[in-house]
Protein backbone atom coordinates (compact mmCIF):
# COMPACT_ATOMS: atom_id res chain seq x y z
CA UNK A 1 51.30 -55.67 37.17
CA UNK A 2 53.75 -58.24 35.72
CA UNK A 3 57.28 -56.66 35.50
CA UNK A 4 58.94 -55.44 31.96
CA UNK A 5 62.02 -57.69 31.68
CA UNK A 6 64.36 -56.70 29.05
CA UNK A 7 68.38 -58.44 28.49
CA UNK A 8 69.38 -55.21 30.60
CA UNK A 9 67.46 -56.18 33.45
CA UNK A 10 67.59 -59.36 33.46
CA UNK A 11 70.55 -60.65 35.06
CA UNK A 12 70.03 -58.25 38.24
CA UNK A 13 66.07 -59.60 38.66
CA UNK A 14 67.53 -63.28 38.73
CA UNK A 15 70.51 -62.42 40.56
CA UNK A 16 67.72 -61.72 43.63
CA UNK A 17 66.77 -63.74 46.70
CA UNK A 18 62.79 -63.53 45.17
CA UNK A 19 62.13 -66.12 42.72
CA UNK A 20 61.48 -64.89 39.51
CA UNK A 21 58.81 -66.03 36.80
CA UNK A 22 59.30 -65.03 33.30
CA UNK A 23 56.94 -65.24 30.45
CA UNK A 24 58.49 -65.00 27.10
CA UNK A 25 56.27 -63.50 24.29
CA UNK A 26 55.79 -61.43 21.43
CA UNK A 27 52.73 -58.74 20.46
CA UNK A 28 51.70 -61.05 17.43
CA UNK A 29 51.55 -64.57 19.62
CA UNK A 30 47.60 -65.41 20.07
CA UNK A 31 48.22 -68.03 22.93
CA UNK A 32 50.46 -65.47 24.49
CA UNK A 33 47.89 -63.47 24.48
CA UNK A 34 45.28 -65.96 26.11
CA UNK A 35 47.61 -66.35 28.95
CA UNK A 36 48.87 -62.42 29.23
CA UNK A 37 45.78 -62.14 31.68
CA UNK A 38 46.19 -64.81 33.69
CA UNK A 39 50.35 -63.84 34.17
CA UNK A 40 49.21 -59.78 34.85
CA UNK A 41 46.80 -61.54 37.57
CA UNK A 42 49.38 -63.34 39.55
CA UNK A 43 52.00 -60.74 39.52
CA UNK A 44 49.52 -59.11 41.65
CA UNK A 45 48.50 -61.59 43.88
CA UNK A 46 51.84 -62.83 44.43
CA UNK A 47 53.64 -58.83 44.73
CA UNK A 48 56.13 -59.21 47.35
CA UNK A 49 56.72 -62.68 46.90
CA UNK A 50 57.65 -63.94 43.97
CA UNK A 51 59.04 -61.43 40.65
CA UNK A 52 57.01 -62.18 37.68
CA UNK A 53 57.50 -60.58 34.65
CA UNK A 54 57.22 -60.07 30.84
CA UNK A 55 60.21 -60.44 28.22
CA UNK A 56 59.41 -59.42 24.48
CA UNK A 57 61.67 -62.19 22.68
CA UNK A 58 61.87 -59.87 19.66
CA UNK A 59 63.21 -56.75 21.23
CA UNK A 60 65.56 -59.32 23.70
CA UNK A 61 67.33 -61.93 21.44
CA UNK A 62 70.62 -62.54 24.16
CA UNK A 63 67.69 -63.76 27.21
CA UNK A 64 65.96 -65.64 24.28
CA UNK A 65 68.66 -67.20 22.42
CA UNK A 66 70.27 -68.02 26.19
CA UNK A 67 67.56 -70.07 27.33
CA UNK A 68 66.62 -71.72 23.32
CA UNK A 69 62.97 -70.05 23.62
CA UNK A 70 61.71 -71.54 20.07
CA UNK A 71 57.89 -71.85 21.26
CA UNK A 72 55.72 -68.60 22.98
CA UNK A 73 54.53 -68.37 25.48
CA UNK A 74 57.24 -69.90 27.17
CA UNK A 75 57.47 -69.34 31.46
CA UNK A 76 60.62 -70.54 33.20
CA UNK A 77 60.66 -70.49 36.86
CA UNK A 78 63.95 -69.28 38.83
CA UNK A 79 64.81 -69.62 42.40
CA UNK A 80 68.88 -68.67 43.25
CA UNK A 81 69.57 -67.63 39.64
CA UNK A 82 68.97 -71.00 38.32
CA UNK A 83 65.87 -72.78 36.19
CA UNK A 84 63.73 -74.61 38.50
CA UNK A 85 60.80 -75.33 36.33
CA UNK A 86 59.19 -74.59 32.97
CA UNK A 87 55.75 -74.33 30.94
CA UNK A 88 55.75 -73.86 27.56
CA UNK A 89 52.00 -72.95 26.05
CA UNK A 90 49.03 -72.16 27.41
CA UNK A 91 47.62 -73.97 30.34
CA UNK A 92 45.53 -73.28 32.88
CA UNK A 93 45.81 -70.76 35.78
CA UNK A 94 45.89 -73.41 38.69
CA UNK A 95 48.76 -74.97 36.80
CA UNK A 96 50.78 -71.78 37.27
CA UNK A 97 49.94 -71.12 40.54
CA UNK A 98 50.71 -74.91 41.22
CA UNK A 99 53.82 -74.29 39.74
CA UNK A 100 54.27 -70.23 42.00
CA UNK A 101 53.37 -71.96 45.18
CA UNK A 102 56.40 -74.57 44.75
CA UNK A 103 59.14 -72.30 43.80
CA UNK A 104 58.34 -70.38 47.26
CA UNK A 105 58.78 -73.25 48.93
C-alpha cells in the first residue's frame, strides 16, 4: 500500500537512503484516479525497495507549492533528497516501472 505523505512527513521520507516516488493528487482528479491503482500496485511490488507514496495537494500546499505542482497527477522521482525524474499525467504502468527500475539503479 502506497505510503500517506503529508508536508510533516515529507522531508524525513526524502531525507532516506530509499528512493522515494511521490504521486501528487487530489479526491476530485479523474486521471488521478485512473492511475491511483496502478501507484497502490507498485508500492507493493517494490516494498523494501523503493518508498512510494501519496500526497493530497489540497491538505499539503508547502510540498505542492515547493515543487510548482499545477497539473495532477503529478509523480516526481527522488534518489539522495533530490528530483531525479518526473511524470506528469497518466501513462501507462510499464512507463512507471521503467521509470522505478532506473532510480534503483
Amino acid at each position: 500500500m502506497a505510503l500517506e505523505v503529508t508536508d510533516n512527513n515529507f522531508e524525513k521520507l526524502v531525507g532516506s537512503e530509499q528512493p522515494l516516488v511521490v504521486d501528487f493528487w487530489a479526491e476530485w482528479c479523474g486521471p488521478c484516479r485512473m492511475i491511483g491503482p496502478i501507484v497502490e500496485k507498485l508500492a507493493e511490488r517494490y516494498e523494501g525497495q523503493v518508498t512510494i507514496g501519496k500526497m493530497d495537494i489540497e491538505a499539503n500546499p508547502d510540498t505542492v507549492n515547493h515543487f510548482g505542482i499545477r497539473t495532477i497527477p503529478t509523480l516526481i522521482f527522488f534518489r539522495n533528497g533530490q528530483v531525479v525524474d518526473k511524470v506528469v499525467g497518466v501513462v501507462p504502468e510499464s512507463v512507471l516501472v521503467q521509470k522505478i527500475e532506473a532510480l534503483m539503479r
